[in-house]
Every structure is written in structure tokens, then in C-alpha cells.
N, C-alpha and C. Protein backbone atom coordinates (compact mmCIF):
# COMPACT_ATOMS: atom_id res chain seq x y z
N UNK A 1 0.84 -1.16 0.00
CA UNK A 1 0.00 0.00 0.00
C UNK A 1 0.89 1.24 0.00
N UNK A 2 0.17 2.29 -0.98
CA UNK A 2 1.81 3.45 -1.12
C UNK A 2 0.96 4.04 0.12
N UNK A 3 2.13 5.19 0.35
CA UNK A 3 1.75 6.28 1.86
C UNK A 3 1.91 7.31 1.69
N UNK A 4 0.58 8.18 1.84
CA UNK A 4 0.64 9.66 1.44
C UNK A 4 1.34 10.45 2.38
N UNK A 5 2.00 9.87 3.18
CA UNK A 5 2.57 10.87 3.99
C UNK A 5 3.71 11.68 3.40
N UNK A 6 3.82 12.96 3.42
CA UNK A 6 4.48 13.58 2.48
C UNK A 6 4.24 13.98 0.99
N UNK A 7 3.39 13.81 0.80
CA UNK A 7 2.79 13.92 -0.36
C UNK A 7 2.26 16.11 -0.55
N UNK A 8 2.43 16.17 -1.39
CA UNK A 8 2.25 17.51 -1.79
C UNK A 8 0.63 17.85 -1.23
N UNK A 9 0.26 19.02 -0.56
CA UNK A 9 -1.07 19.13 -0.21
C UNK A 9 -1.42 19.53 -1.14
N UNK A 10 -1.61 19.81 -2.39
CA UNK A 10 -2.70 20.59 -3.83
C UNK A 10 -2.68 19.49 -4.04
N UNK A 11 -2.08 18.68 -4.24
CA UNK A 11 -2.26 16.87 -4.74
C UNK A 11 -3.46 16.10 -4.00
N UNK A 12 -3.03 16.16 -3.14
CA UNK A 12 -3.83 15.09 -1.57
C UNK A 12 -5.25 15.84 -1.98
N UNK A 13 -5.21 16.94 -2.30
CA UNK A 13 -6.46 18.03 -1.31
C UNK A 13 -7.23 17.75 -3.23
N UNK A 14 -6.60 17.25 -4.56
CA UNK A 14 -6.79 17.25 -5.65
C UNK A 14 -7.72 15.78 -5.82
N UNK A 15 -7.21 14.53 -5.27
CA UNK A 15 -7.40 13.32 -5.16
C UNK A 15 -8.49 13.28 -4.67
N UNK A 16 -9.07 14.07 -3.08
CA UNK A 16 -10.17 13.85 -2.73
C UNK A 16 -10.73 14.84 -3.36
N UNK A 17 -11.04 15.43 -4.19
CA UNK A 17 -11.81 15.97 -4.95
C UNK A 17 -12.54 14.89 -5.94
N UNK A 18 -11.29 14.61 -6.55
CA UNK A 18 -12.11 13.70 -7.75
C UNK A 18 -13.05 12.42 -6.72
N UNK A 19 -12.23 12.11 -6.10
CA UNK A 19 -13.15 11.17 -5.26
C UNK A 19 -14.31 11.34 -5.01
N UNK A 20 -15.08 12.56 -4.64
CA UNK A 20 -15.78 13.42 -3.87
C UNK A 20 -16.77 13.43 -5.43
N UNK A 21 -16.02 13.68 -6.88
CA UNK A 21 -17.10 13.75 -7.66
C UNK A 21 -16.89 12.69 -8.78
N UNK A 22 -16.64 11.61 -8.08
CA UNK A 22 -16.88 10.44 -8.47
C UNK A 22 -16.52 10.22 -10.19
N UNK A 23 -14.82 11.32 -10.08
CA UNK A 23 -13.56 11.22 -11.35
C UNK A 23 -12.66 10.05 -10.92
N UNK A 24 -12.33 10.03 -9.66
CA UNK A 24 -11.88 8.84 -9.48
C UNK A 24 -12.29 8.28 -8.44
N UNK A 25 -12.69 6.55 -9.05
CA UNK A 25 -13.54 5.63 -8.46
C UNK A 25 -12.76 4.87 -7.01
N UNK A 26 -13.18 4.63 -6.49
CA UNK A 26 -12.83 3.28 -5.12
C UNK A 26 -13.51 3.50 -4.34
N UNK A 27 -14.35 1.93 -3.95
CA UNK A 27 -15.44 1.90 -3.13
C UNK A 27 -14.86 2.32 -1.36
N UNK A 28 -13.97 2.43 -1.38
CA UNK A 28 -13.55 2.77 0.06
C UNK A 28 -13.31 4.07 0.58
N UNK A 29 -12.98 5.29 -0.34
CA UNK A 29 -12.34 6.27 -0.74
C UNK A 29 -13.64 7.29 -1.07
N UNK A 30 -14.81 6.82 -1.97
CA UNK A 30 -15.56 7.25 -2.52
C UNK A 30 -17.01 8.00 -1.49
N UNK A 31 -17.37 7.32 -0.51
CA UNK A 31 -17.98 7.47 0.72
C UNK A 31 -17.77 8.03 2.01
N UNK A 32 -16.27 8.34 2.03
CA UNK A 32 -15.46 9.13 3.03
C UNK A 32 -15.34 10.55 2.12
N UNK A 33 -14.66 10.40 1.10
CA UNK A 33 -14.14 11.93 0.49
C UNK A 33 -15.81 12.39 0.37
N UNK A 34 -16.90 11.87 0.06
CA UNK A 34 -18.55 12.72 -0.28
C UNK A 34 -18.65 13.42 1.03
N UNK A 35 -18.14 12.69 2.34
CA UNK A 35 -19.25 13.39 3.78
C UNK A 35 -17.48 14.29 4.02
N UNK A 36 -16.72 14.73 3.51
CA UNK A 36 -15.64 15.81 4.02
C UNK A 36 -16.12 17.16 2.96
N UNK A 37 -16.16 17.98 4.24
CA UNK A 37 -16.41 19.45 3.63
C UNK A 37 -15.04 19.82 2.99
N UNK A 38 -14.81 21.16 2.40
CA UNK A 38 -13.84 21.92 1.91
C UNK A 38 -12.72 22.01 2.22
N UNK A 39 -13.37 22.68 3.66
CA UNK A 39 -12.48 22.87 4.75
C UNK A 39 -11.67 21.44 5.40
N UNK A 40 -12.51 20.21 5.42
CA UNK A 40 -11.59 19.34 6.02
C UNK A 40 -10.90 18.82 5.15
N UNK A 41 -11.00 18.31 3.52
CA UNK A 41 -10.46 17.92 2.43
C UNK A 41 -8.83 19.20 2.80
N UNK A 42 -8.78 19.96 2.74
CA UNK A 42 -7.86 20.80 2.88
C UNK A 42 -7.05 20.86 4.44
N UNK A 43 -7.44 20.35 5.73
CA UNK A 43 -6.92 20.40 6.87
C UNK A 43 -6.30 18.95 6.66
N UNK A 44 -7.16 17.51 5.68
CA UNK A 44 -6.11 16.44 6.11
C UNK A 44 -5.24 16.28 5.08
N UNK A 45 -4.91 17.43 3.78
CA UNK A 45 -4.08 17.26 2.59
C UNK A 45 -2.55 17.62 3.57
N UNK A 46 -2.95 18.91 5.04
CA UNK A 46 -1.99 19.90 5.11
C UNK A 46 -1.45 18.66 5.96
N UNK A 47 -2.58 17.77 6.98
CA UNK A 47 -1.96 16.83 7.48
C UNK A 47 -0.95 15.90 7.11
N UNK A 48 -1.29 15.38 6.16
CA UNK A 48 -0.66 14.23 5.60
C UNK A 48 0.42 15.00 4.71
N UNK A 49 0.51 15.75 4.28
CA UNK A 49 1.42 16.64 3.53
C UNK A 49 2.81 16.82 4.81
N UNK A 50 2.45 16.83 5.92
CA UNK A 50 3.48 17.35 7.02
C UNK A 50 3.87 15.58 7.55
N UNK A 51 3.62 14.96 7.23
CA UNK A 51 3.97 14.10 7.47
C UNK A 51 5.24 13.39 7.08
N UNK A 52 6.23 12.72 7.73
CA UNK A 52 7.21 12.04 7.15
C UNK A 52 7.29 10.60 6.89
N UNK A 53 6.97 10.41 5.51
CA UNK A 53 6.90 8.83 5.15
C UNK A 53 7.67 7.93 6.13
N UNK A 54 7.17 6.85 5.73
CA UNK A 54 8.29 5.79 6.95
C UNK A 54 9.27 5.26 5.65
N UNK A 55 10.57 5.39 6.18
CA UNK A 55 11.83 4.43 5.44
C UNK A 55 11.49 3.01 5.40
N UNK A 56 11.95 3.16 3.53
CA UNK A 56 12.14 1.67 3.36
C UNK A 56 12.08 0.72 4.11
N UNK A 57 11.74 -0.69 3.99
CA UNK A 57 12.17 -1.90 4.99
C UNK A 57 13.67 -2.16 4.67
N UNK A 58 14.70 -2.33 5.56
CA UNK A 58 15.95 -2.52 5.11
C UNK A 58 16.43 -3.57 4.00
N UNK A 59 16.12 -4.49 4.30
CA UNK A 59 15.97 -6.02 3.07
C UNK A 59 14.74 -6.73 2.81
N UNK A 60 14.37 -6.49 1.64
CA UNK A 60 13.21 -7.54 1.61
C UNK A 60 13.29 -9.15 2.13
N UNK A 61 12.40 -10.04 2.41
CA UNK A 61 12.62 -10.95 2.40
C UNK A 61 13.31 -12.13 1.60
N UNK A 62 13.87 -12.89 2.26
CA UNK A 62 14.43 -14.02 1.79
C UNK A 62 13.62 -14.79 0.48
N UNK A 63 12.38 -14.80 0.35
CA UNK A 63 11.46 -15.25 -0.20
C UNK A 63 11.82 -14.69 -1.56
N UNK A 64 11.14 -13.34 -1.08
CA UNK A 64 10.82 -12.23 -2.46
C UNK A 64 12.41 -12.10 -3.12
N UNK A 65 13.57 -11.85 -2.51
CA UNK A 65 14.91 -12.04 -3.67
C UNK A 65 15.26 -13.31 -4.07
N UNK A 66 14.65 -14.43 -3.37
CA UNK A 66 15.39 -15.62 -4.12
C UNK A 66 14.16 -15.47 -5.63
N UNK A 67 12.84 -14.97 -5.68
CA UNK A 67 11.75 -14.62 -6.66
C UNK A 67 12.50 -13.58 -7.74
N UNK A 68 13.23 -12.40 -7.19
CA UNK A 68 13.61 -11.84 -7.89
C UNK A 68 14.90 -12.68 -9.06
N UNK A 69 15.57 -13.15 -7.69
CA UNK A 69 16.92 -13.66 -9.17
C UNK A 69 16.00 -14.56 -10.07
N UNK A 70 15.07 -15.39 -9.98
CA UNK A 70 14.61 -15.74 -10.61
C UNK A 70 13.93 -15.10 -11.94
N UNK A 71 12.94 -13.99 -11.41
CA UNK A 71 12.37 -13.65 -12.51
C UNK A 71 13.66 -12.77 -13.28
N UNK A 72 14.31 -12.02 -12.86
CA UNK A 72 15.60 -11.31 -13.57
C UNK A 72 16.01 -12.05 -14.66
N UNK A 73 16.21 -13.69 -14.27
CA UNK A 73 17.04 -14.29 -15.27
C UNK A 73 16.07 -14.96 -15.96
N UNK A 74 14.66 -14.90 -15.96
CA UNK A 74 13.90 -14.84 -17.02
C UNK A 74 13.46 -13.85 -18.06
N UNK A 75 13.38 -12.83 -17.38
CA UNK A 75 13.35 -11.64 -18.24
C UNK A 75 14.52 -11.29 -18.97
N UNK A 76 15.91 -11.72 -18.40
CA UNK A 76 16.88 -11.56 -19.54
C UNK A 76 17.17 -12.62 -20.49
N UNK A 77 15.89 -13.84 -20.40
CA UNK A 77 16.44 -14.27 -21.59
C UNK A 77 14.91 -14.31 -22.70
N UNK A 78 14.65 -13.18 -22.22
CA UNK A 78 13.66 -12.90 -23.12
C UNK A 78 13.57 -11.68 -24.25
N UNK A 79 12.80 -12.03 -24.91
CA UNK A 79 12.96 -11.08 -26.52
C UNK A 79 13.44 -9.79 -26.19
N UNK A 80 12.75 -9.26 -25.09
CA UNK A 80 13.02 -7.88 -24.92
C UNK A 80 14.02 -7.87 -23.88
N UNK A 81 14.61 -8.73 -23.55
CA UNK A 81 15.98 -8.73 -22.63
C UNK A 81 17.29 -8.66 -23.70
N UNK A 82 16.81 -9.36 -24.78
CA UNK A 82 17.87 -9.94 -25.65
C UNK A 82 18.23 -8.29 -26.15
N UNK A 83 17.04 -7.64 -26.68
CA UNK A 83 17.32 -6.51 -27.61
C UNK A 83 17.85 -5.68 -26.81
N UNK A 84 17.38 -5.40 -25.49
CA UNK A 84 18.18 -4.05 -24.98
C UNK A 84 19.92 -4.64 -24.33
N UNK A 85 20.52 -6.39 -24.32
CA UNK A 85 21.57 -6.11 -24.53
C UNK A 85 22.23 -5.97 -26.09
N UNK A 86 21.17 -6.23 -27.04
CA UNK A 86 22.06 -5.73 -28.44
C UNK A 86 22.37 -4.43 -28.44
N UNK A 87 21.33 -3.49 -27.96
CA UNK A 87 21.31 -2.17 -27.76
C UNK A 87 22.16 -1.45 -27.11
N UNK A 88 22.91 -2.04 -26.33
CA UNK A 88 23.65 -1.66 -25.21
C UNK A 88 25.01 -2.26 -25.95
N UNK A 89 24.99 -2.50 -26.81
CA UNK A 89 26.38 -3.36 -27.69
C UNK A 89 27.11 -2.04 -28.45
């Protein structure tokens, strides 16, 4: 899940707008941004705008990189792996 913390407030305060007029859809999002007035759409952009994301997790899991070397060395031996090392030749 990304995290708006830090996120620009004309952005944040932009998002629940469209939400609010149902430009951009999500059933979770869509029912909260309708019952926020003006004024609060704009007090939780300044919120979350002042906020400092949380840092990275230091290493992903054991799981997910032994997944990665895997898919890596599938994708490089694929069509479009092949061309961008011709490209790089």
C-alpha cells in the first residue's frame, strides 16, 4: 500500500476531490471523500502533507529475492531482454 505521507497538499487536497465527484472511483475512498467538507479535504491534505513517510524496509525478504533472481534471469532471456543487450552493444 503506497503512503501519502508527504505527499504535496494541492495533490492530496486534488485526489479527494475527484473522489468526492466520483472522477476517481474506489469503493472505500468514494464514501469518506462525499461526507468531508472543503475545509476538512484541505486540513487532512496539510496533514498528511506534514507528514514524514516511513523508510524503506531494510531487506526484503528471503522469499521475495530468491523470486527476484529468478524472474531477472527470465526476463533476460527474453525477446526484450535480448534486444536491450544488443542495444547496449
Amino acid at each position: 500500500m503506497p503512503s501519502i505521507a508527504g505527499q504535496v497538499a494541492i495533490y492530496l487536497h486534488w485526489q479527494l476531490l475527484l473522489y468526492r465527484d466520483k472522477r476517481r472511483v474506489d469503493p472505500q475512498m468514494a464514501p469518506i471523500a462525499t461526507a468531508l467538507s472543503e475545509s476538512d479535504m484541505a486540513d487532512l491534505a496539510a496533514f498528511f502533507a506534514a507528514q514524514r513517510p516511513a523508510p524503506p524496509p531494510s531487506a526484503p525478504p528471503a522469499s521475495a529475492r530468491s523470486d527476484a533472481g529468478r524472474l531477472s534471469r527470465r526476463c533476460a532471456g527474453s525477446r526484450r531482454g535480448r534486444v536491450a543487450i544488443s542495444m547496449a552493444r
